[in-house]
C-alpha atoms as a PDB file:
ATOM      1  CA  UNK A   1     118.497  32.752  27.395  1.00  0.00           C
ATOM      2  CA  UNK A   2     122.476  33.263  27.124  1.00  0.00           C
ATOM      3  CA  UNK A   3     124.777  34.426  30.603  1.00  0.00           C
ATOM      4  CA  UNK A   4     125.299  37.627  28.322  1.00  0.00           C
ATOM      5  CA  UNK A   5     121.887  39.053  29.003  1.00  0.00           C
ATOM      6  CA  UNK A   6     122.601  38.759  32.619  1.00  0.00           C
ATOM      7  CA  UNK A   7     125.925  40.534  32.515  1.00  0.00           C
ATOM      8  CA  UNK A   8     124.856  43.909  32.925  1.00  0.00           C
ATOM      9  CA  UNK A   9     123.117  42.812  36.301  1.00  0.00           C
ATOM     10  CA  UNK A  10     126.131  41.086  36.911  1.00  0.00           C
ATOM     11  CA  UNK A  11     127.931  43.237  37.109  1.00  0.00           C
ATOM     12  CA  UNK A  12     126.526  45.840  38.278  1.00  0.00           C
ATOM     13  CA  UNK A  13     126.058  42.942  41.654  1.00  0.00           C
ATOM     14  CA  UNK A  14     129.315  42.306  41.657  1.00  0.00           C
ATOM     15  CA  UNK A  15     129.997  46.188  42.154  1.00  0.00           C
ATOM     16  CA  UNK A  16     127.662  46.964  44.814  1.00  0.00           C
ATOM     17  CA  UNK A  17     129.622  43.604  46.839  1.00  0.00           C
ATOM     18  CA  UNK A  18     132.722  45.290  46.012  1.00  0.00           C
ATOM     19  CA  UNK A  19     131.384  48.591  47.441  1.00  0.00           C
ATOM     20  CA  UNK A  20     129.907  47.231  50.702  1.00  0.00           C
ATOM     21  CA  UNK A  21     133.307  45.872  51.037  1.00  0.00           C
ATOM     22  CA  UNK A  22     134.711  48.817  50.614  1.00  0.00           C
ATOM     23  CA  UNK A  23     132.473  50.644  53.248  1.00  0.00           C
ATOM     24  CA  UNK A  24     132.694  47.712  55.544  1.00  0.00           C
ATOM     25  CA  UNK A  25     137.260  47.804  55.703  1.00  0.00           C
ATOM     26  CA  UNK A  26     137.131  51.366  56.691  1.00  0.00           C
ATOM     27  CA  UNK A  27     133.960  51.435  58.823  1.00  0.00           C
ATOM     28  CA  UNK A  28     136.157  48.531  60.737  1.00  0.00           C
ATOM     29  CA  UNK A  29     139.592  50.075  60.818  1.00  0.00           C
ATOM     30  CA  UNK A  30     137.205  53.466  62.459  1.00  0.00           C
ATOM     31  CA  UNK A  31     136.103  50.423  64.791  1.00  0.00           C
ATOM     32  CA  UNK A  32     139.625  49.375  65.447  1.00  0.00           C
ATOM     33  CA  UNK A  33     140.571  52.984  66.157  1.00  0.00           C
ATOM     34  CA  UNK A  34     137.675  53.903  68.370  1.00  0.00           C
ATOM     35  CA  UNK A  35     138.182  50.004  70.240  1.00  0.00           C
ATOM     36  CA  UNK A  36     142.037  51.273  71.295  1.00  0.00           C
ATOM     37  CA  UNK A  37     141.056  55.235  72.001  1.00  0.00           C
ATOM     38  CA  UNK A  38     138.111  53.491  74.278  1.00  0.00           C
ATOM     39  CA  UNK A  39     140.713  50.365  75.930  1.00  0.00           C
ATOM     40  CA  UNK A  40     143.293  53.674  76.708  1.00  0.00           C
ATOM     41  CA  UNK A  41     140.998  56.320  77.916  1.00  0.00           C
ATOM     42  CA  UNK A  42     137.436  55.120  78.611  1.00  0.00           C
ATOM     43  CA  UNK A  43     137.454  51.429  79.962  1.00  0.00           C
ATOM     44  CA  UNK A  44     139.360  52.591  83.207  1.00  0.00           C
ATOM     45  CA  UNK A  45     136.105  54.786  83.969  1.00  0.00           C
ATOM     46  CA  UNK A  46     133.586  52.868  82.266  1.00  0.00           C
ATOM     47  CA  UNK A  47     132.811  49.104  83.206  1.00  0.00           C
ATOM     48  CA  UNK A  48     131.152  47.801  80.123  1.00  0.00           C
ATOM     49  CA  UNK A  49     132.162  47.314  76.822  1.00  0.00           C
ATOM     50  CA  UNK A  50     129.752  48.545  74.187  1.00  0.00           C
ATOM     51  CA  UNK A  51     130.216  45.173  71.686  1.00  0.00           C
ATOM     52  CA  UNK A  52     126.829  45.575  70.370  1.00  0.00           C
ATOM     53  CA  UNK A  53     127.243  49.261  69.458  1.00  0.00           C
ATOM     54  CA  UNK A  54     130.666  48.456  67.792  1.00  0.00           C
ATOM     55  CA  UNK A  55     129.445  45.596  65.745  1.00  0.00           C
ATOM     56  CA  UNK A  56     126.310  47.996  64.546  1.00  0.00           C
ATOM     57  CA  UNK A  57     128.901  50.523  63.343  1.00  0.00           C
ATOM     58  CA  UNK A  58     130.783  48.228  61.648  1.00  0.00           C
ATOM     59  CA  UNK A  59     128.397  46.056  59.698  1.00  0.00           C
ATOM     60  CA  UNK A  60     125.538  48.379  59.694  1.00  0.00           C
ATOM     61  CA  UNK A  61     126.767  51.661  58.262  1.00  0.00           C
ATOM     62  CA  UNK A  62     128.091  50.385  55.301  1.00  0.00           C
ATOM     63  CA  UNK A  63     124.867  48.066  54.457  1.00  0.00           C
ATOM     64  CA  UNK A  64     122.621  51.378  54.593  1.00  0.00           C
ATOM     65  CA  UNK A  65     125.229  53.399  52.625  1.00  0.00           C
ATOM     66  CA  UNK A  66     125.105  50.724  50.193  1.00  0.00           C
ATOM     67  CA  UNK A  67     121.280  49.910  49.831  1.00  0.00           C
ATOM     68  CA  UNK A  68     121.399  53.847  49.566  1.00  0.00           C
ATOM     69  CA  UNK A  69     123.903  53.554  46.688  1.00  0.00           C
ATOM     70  CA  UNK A  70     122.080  50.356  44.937  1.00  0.00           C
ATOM     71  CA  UNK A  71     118.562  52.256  44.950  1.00  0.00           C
ATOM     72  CA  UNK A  72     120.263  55.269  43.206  1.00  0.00           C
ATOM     73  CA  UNK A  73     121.592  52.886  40.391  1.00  0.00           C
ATOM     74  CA  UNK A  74     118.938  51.296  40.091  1.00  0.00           C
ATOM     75  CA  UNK A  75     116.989  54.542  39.063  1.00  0.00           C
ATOM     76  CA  UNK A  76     119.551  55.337  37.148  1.00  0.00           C
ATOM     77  CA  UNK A  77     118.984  51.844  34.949  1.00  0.00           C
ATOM     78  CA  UNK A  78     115.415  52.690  34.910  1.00  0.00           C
ATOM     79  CA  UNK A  79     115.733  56.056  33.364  1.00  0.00           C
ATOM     80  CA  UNK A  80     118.166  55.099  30.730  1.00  0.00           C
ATOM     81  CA  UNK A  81     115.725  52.187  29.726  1.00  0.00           C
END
């Protein structure tokens, strides 16, 4: 078997990293955001930090959004074929 019969899952890989990367630099700038907001206004009232909650957000949001997006293509590959 050649690479070339593997490039359509290739690629198609290589564009569901490159969306979960996507998903993953916003989600962390909203995490960045939401960290300052919480430092200025809520940490004076609050004594914990929520770490856990932040690092959920940040990593976890944009690995469901992206299994969600990898099961749609891959429906879409089995309907064309």
């Amino acid at each position: 078997m050649h690479i070339f019969e593997f490039q359509s899952y290739l690629c198609e890989a290589s564009y569901i990293l490159l969306e979960y990367a996507r998903a993953a630099m916003f989600l962390w700038m909203f995490i960045e955001g939401l960290y300052l907001h919480t430092v200025v206004t809520v940490t004076v009232f609050q004594g914990r930090f929520p770490h856990v909650l932040y690092c959920c957000i940040g990593w976890a949001s944009p690995l469901i959004l992206t299994v969600r997006n990898l099961i749609t293509q891959i429906n879409a590959l089995l309907k064309i074929n």
